[in-house]
Protein backbone atom coordinates (compact mmCIF):
# COMPACT_ATOMS: atom_id res chain seq x y z
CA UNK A 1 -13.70 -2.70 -22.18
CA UNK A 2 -13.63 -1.11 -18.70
CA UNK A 3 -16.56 1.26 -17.88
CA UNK A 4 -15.41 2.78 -14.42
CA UNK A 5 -12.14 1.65 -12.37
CA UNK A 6 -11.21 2.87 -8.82
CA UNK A 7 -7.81 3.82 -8.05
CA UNK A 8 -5.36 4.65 -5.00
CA UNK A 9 -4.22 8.44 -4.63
CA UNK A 10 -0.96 7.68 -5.60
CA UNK A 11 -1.94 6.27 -9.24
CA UNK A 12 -4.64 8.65 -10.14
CA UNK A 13 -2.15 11.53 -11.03
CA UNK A 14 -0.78 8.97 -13.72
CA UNK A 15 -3.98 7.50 -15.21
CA UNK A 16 -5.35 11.11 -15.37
CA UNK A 17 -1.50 12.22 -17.52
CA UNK A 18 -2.23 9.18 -19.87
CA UNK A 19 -5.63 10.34 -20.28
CA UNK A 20 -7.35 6.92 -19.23
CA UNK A 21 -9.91 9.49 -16.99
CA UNK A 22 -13.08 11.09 -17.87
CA UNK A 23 -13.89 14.26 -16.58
CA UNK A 24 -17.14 14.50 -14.46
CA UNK A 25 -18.16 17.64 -14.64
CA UNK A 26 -20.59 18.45 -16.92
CA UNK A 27 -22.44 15.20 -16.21
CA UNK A 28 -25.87 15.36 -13.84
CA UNK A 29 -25.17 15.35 -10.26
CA UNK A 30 -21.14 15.99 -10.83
CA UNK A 31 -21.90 19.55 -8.71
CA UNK A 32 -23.85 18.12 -5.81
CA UNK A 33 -21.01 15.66 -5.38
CA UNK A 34 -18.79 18.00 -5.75
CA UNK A 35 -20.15 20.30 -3.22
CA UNK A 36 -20.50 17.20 -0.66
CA UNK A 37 -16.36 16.46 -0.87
CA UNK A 38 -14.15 16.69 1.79
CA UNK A 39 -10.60 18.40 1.68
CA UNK A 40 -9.37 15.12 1.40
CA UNK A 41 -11.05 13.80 -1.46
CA UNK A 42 -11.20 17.09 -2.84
CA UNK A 43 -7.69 16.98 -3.48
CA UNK A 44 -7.39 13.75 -5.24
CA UNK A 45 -10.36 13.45 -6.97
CA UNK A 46 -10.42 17.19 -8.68
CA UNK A 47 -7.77 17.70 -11.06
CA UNK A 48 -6.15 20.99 -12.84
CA UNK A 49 -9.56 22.56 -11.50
CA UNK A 50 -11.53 19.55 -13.08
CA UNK A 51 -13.75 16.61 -11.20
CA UNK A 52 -12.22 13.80 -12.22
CA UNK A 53 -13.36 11.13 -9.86
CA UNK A 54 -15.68 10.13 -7.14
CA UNK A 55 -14.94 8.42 -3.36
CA UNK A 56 -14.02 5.18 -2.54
CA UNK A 57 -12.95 5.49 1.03
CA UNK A 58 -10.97 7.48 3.42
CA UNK A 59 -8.91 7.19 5.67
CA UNK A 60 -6.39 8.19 8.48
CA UNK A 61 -3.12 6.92 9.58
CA UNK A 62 -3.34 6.11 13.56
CA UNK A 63 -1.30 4.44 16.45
CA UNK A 64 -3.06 1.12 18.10
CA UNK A 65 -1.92 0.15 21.59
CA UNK A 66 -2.73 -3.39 23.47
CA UNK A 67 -4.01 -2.85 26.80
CA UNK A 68 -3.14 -5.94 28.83
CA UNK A 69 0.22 -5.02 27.82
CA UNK A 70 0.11 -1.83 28.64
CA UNK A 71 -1.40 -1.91 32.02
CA UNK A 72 1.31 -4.71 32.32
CA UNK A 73 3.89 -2.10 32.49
CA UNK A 74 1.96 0.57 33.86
CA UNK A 75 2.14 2.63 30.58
CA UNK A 76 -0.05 5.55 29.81
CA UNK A 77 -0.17 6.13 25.66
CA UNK A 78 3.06 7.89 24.51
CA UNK A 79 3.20 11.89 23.94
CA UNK A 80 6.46 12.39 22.71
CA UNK A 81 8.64 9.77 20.30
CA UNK A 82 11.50 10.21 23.27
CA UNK A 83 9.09 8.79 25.68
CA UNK A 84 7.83 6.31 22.95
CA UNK A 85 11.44 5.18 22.76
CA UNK A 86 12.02 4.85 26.84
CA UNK A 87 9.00 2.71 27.02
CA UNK A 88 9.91 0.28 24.42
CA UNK A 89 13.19 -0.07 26.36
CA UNK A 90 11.83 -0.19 29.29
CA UNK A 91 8.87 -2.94 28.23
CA UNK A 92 11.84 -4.68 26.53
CA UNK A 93 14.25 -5.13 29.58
CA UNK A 94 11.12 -5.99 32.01
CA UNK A 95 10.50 -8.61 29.52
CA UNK A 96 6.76 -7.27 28.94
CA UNK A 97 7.24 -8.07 25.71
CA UNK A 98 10.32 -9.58 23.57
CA UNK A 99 9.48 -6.87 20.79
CA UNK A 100 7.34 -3.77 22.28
CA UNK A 101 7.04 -2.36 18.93
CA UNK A 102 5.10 -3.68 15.49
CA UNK A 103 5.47 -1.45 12.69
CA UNK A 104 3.83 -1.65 9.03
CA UNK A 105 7.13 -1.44 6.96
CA UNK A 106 6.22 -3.93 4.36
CA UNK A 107 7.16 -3.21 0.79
CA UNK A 108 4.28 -1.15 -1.21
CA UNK A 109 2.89 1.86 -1.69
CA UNK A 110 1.54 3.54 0.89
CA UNK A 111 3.14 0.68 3.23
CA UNK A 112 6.57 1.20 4.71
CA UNK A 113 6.86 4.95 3.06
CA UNK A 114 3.93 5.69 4.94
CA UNK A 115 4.84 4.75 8.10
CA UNK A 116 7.93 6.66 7.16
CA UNK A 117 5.56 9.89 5.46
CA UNK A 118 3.30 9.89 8.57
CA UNK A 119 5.91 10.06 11.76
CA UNK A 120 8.14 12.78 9.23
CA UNK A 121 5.00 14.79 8.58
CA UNK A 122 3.75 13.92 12.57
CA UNK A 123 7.44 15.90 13.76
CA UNK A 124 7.24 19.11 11.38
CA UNK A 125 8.76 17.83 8.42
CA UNK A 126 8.02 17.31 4.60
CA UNK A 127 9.81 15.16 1.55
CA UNK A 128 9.41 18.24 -0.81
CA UNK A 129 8.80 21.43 -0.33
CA UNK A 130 6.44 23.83 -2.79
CA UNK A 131 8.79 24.69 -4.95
CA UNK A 132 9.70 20.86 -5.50
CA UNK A 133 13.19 20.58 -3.76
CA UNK A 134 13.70 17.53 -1.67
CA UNK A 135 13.78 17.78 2.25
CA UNK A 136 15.82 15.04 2.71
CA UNK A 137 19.51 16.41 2.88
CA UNK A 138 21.58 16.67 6.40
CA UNK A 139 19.93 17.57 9.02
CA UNK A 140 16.37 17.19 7.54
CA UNK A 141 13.32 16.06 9.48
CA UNK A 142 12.68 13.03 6.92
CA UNK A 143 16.38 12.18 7.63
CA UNK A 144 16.49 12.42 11.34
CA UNK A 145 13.05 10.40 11.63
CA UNK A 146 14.36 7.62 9.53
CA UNK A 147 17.03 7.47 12.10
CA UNK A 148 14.88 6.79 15.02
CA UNK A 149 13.36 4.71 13.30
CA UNK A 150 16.18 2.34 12.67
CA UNK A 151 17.21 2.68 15.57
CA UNK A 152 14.05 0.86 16.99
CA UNK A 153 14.94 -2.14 15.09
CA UNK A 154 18.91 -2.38 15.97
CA UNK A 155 18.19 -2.09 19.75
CA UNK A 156 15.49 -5.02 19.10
CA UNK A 157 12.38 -3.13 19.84
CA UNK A 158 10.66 -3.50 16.10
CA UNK A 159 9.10 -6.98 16.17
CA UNK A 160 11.20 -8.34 12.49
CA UNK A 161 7.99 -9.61 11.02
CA UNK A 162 7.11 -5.39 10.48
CA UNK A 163 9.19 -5.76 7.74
CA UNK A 164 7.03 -8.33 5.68
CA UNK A 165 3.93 -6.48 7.15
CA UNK A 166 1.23 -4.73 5.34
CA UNK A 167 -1.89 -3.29 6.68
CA UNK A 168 -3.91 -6.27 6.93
CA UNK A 169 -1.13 -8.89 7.94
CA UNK A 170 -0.06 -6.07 10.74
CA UNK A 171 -3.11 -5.88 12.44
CA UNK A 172 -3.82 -9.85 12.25
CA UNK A 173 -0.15 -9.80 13.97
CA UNK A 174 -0.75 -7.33 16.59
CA UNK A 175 -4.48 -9.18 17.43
CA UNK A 176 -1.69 -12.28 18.59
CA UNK A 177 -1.06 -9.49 21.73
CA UNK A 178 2.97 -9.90 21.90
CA UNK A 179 3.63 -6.19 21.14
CA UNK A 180 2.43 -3.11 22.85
CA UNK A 181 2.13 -0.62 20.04
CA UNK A 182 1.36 -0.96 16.39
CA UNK A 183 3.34 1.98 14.53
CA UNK A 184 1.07 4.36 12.62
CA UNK A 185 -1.10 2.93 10.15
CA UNK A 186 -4.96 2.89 8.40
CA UNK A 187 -7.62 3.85 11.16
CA UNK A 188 -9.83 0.79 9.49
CA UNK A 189 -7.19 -2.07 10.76
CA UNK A 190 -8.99 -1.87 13.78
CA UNK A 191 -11.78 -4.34 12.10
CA UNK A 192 -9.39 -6.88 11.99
CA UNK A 193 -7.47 -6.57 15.56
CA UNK A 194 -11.21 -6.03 17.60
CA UNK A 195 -12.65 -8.54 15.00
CA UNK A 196 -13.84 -11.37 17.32
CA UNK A 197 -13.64 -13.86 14.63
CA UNK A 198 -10.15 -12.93 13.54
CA UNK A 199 -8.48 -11.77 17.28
CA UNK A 200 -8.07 -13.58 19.77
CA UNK A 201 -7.67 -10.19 21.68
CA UNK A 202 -10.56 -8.24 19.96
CA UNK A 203 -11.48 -5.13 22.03
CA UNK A 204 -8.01 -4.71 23.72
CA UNK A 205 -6.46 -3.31 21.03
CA UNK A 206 -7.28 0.43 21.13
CA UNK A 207 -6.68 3.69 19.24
CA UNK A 208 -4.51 6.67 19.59
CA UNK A 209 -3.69 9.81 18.29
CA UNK A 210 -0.30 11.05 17.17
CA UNK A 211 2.83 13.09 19.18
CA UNK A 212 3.08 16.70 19.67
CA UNK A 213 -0.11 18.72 18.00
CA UNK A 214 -1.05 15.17 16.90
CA UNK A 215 -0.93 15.80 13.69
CA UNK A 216 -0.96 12.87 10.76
CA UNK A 217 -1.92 12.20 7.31
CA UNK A 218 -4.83 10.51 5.25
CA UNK A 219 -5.88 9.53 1.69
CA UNK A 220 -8.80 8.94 -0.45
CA UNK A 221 -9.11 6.27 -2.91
CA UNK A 222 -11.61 7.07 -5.75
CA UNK A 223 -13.35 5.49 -8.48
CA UNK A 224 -13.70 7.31 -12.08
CA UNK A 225 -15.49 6.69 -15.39
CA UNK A 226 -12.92 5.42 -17.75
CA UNK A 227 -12.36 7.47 -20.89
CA UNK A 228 -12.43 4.03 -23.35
CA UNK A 229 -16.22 3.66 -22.33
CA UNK A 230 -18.54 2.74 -24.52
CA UNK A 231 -21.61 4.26 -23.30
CA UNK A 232 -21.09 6.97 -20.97
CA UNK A 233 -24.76 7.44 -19.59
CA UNK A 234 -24.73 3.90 -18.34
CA UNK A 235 -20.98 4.10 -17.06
CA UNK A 236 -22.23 7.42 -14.96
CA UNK A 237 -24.80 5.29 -13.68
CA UNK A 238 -22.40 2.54 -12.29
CA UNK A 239 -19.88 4.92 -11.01
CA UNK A 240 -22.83 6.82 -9.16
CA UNK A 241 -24.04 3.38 -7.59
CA UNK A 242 -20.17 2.84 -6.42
CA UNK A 243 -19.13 6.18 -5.26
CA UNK A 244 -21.86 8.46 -5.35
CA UNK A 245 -26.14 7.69 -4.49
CA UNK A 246 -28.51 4.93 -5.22
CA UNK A 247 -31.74 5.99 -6.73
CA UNK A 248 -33.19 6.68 -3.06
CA UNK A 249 -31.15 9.28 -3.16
CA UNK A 250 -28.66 7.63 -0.42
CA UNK A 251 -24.91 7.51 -0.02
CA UNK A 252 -25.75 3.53 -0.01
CA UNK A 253 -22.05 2.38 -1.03
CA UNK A 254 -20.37 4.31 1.20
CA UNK A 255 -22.77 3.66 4.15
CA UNK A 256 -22.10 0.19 3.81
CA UNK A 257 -18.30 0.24 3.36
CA UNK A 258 -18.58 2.05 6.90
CA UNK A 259 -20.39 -0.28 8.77
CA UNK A 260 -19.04 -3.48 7.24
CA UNK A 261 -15.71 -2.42 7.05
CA UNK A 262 -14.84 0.27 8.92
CA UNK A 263 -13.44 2.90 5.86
CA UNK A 264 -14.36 6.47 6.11
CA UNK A 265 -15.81 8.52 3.43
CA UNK A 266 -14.95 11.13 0.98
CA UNK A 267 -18.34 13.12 1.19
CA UNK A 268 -18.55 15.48 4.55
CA UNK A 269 -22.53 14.19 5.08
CA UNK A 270 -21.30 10.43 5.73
CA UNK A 271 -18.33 11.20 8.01
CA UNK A 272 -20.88 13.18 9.96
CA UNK A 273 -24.20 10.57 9.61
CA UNK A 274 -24.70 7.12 12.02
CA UNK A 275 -23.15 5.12 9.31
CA UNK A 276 -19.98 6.53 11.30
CA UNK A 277 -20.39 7.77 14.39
CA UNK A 278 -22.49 4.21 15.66
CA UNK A 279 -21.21 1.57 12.81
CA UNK A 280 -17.83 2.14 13.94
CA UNK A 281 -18.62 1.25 17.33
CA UNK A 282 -17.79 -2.40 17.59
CA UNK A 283 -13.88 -1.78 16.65
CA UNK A 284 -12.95 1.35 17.68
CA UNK A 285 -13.83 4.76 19.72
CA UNK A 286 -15.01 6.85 16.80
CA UNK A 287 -15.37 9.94 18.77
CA UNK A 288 -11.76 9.48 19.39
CA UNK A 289 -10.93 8.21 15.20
CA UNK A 290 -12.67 11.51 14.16
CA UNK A 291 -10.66 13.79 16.28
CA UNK A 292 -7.88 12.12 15.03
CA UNK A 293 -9.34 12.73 11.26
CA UNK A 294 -9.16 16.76 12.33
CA UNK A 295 -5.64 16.83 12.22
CA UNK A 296 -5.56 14.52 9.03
CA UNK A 297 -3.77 16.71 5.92
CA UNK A 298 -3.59 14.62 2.33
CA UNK A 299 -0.36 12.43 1.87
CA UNK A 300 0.15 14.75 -1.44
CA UNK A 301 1.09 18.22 1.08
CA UNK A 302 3.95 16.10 2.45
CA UNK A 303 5.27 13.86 -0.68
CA UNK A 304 4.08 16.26 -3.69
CA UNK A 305 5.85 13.75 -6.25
CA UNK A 306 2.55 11.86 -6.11
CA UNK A 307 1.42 14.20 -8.79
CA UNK A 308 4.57 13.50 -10.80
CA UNK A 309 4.63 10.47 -13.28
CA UNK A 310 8.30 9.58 -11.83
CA UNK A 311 7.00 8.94 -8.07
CA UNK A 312 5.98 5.23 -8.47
CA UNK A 313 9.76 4.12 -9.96
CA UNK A 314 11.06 6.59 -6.98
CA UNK A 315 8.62 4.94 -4.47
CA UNK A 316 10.13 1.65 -5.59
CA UNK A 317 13.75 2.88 -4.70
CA UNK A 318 12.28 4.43 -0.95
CA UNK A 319 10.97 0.59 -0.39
CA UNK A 320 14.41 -0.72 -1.66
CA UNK A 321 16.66 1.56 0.62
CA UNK A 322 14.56 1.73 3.78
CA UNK A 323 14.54 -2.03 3.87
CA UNK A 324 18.09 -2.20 3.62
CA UNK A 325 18.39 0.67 6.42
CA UNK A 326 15.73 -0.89 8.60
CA UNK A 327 17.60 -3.85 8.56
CA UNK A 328 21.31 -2.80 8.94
CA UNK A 329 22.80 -3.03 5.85
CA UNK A 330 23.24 0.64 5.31
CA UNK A 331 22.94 3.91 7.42
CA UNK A 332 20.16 5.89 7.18
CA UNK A 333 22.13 8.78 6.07
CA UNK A 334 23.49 6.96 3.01
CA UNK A 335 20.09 5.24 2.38
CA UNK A 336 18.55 9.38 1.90
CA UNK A 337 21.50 9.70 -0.58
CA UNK A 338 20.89 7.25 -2.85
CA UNK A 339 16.67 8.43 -2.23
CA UNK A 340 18.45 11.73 -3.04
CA UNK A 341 20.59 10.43 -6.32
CA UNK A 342 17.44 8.46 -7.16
CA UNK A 343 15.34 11.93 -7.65
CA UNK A 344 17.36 12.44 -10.66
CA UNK A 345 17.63 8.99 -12.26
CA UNK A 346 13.65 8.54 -12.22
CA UNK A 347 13.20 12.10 -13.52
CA UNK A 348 15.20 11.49 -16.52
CA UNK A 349 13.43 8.25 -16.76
């Protein structure tokens, strides 16, 4: 019997349908908590109006930049993905670096589609809009992304081990130094690339923001009180200890996950306390991670079908097809057709 269970954004929607959650609400605290949320975790933890869960961590997709590298070829941080793509050329031909470019386009759920979510989102575009139709026909800002983005991996600028690379395995890669840029990813990384124990380059490897108006996306991951619990005053009690205060009255949990490992929170008084703005000091620039976090919307205003039951089977098709675009075996116009023809087969499930 499981008394509380944390989740990513992208599941919750489903374990909420199958009504494996417990609604928080009425229990002592819930409104406090409540009150404390950010927009972020406001939006995946309360439900149809109802608090259904409480933060595990936050976070923000960023770009990471090596600065040996970088000075190498006299690069200032990108502003525009045009000028992105003329310095990984460039770096490329003045053999600065065999592959300029590491991306996180592993196979999961937030892995490659996010990298993919993120730049679409970063250049004015969305995978659904609020009526539900898919943005993804001719012409379409998911579509023409995709297309730069391939393109970074036929003209050899994509370092080929992005495609077997998740979050962690990413930034242990881009630590190595070989590659100027990491391509958008968790803010938290960063304790692994500036990690003196795991980095051989730790404190090179620094943060930036976005293109354009800089703007990206982020997520919360929550825990909740299962609805199969036995004893629900006890089960409050644990899920309080995990993702809400200790006894002393402290945001303990999440003031530890900070410092120790670099995640953000989901309640406004920790993003804005030391446990931030000092204990993410040996990785990263948090003044700069935080400005960053401003222009952070939730991953659900770009890909809505997160609240839908059919988005994991879908999600599984957008890993399938980008992999086979990334790596040349379609276009990327017919791999958003078959995304597009997939739409239907999932919803009829």
């Amino acid at each position: 019997m499981i008394d509380v269970s944390q989740s990513s954004p992208f599941s919750f929607p489903n374990f909420i349908s199958q009504g494996l959650v417990e609604p928080l609400d009425e229990l002592p605290g819930a409104k406090e908590y409540l009150a404390d949320l950010t927009d972020s975790a406001k939006q995946v933890a309360v439900y149809d109006g109802k608090l259904m869960g409480l933060p595990y961590f936050s976070t923000v997709w960023v770009w990471n930049y090596f600065t040996d590298l970088m000075d190498k070829a006299k690069f200032e941080p990108f502003g525009t993905y045009d000028e992105l793509m003329e310095q990984l050329r460039k770096a490329k031909q003045d053999k600065v670096a065999e592959y300029p470019i590491f991306w996180v386009a592993g196979v999961g759920l937030e892995q490659l589609p996010g990298t993919w979510y993120q730049m679409t989102w970063n250049r004015g575009g969305v995978f659904f809009d609020k009526q539900g139709a898919h943005q993804l026909g001719t012409g379409s800002i998911a579509r023409e992304t995709l297309k730069w983005w391939v393109r970074t991996f036929k003209e050899e600028l994509a370092d080929p081990e992005s495609l077997k690379a998740q979050f962690t395995s990413s930034a242990k890669a881009f630590g190595a130094g070989k590659n100027l840029y990491r391509g958008p990813n968790h803010h938290y990384d960063l304790n692994i690339a500036n990690d003196q124990a795991q980095s051989p380059n730790a404190g090179k490897i620094k943060v930036h923001g976005s293109s354009g108006d800089g703007r990206t996306i982020g997520d919360t991951h929550v825990y909740f009180l299962c609805s199969a619990t036995r004893d629900k005053a006890w089960a409050w009690k644990l899920l309080q200890y995990l993702g809400g205060k200790t006894k002393d009255g402290q945001y303990t949990q999440a003031n530890n996950l900070a410092r120790d490992a670099m995640l953000g929170s989901g309640y406004n008084s920790v993003m804005k306390s030391t446990a931030i703005t000092e204990g993410w000091k040996p990785w990263g620039d948090p003044v700069k991670i935080l400005e960053i976090w401003d222009k952070a919307t939730y991953v659900a205003e770009v890909v809505p079908s997160i609240y839908k039951p059919w988005h994991f089977p879908w999600s599984d098709r957008i890993n399938i097809e980008v992999s086979k675009a990334l790596t040349g075996q379609i276009t990327a116009d017919a791999c958003c057709d078959n995304i597009i023809a997939a739409i239907k087969e999932v919803q009829k499930g």
